[in-house]
PDB file of N, CA and C in Angstrom:
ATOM      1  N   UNK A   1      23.381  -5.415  19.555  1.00  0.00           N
ATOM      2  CA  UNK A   1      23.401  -6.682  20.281  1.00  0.00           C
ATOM      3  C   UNK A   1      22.155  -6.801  21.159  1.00  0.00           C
ATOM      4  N   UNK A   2      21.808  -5.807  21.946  1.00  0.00           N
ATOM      5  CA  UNK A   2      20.458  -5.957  22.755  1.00  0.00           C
ATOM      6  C   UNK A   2      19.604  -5.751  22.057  1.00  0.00           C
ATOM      7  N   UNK A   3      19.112  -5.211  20.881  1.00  0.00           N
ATOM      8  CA  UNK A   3      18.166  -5.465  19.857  1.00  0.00           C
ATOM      9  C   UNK A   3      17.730  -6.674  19.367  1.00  0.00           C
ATOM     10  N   UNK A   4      19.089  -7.348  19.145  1.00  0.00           N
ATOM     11  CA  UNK A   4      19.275  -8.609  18.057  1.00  0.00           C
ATOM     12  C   UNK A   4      18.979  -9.745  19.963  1.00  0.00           C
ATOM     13  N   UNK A   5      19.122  -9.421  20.859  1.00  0.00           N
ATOM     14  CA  UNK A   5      18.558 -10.349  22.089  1.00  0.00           C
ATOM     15  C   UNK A   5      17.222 -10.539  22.236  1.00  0.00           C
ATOM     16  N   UNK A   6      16.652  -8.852  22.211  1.00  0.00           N
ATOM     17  CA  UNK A   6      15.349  -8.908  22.571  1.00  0.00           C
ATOM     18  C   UNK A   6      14.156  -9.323  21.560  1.00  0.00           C
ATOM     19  N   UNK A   7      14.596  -9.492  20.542  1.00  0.00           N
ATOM     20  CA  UNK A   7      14.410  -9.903  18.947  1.00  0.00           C
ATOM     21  C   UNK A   7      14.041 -11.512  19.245  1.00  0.00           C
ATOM     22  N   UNK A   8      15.378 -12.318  19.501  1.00  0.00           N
ATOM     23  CA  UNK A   8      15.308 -13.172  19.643  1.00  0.00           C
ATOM     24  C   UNK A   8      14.540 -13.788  20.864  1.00  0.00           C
ATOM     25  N   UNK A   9      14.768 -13.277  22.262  1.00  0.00           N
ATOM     26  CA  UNK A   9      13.381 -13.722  23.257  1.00  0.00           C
ATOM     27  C   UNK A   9      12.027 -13.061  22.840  1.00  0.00           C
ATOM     28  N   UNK A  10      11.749 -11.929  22.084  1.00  0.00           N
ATOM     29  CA  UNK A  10      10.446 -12.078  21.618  1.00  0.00           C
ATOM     30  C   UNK A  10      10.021 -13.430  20.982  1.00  0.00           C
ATOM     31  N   UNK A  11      10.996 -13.786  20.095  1.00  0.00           N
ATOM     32  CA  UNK A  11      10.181 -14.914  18.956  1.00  0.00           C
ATOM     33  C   UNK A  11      10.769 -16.133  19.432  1.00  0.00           C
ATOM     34  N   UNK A  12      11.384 -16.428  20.440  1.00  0.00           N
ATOM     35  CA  UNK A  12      11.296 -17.541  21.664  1.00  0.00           C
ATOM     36  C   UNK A  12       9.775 -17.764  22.504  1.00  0.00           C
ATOM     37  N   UNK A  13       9.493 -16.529  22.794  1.00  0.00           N
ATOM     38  CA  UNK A  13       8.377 -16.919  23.302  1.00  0.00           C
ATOM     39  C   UNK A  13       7.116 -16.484  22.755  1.00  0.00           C
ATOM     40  N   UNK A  14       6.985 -16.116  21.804  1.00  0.00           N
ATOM     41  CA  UNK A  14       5.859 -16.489  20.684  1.00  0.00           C
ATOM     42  C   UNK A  14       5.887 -17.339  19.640  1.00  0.00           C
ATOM     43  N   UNK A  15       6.936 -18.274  19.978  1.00  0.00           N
ATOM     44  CA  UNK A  15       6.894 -19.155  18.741  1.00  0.00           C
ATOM     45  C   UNK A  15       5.705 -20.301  19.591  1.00  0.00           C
ATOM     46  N   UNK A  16       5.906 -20.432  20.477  1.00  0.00           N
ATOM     47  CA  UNK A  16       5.198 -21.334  21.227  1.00  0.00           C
ATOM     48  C   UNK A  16       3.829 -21.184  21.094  1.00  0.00           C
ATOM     49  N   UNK A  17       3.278 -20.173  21.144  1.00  0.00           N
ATOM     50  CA  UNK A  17       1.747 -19.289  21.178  1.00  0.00           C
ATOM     51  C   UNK A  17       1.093 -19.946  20.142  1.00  0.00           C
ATOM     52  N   UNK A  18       2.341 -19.340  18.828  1.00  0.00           N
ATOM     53  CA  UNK A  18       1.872 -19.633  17.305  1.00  0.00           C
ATOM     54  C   UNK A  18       1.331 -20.810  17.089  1.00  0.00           C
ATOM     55  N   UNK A  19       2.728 -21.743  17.639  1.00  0.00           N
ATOM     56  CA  UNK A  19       2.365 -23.102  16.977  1.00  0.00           C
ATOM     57  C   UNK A  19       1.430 -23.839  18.102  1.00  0.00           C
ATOM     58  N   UNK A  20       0.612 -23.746  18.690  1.00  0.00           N
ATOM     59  CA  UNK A  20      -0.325 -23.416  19.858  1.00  0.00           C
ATOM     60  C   UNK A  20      -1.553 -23.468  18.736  1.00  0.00           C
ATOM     61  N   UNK A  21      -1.717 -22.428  18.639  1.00  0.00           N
ATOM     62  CA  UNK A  21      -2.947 -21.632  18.102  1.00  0.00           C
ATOM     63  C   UNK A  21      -3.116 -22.598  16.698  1.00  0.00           C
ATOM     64  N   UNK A  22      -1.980 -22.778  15.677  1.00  0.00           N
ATOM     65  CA  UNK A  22      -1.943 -23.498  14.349  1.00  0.00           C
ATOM     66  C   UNK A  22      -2.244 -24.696  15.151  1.00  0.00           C
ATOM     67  N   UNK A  23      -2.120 -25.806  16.148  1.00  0.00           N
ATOM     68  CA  UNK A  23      -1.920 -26.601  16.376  1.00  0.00           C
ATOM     69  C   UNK A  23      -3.703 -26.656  16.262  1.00  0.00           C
ATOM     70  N   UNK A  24      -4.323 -25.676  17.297  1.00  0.00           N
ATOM     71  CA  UNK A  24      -5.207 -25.797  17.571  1.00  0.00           C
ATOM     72  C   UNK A  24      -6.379 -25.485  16.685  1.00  0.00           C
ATOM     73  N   UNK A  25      -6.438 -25.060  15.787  1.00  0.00           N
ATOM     74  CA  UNK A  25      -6.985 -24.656  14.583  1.00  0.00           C
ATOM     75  C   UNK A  25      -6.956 -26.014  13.572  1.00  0.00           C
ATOM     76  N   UNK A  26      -5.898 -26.449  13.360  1.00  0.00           N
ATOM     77  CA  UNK A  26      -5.439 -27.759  12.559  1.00  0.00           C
ATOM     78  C   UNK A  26      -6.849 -28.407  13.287  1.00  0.00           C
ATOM     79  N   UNK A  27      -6.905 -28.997  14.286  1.00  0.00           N
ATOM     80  CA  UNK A  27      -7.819 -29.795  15.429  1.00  0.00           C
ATOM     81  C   UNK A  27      -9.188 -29.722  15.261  1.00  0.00           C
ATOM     82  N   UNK A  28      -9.756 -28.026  14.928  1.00  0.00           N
ATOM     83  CA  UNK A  28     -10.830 -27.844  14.439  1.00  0.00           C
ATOM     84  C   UNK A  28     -11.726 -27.773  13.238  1.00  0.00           C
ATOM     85  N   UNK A  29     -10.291 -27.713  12.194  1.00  0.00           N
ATOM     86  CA  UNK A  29     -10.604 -28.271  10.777  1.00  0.00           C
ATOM     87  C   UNK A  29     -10.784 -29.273  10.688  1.00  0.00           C
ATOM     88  N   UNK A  30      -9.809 -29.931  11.755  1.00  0.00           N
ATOM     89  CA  UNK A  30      -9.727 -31.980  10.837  1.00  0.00           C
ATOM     90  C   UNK A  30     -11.169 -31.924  12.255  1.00  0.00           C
TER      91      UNK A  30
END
C-alpha cells in the first residue's frame, strides 16, 4: 500500500514536469 502511494505521488507530480517540457518543445518545433 505505501509503495502503490508513493508510486502514485511520484507520477502526480511529474506528470506535470512532463507535460511541461512536451508542451514546451511542441512550441519550439511549431
Amino acid at each position: 500500500m505505501t509503495k502503490f502511494l508513493s508510486l502514485g505521488l511520484a507520477l502526480a507530480l511529474m506528470a506535470p514536469v512532463a507535460f511541461a517540457t512536451l508542451n514546451q518543445a511542441a512550441l519550439i518545433v511549431a
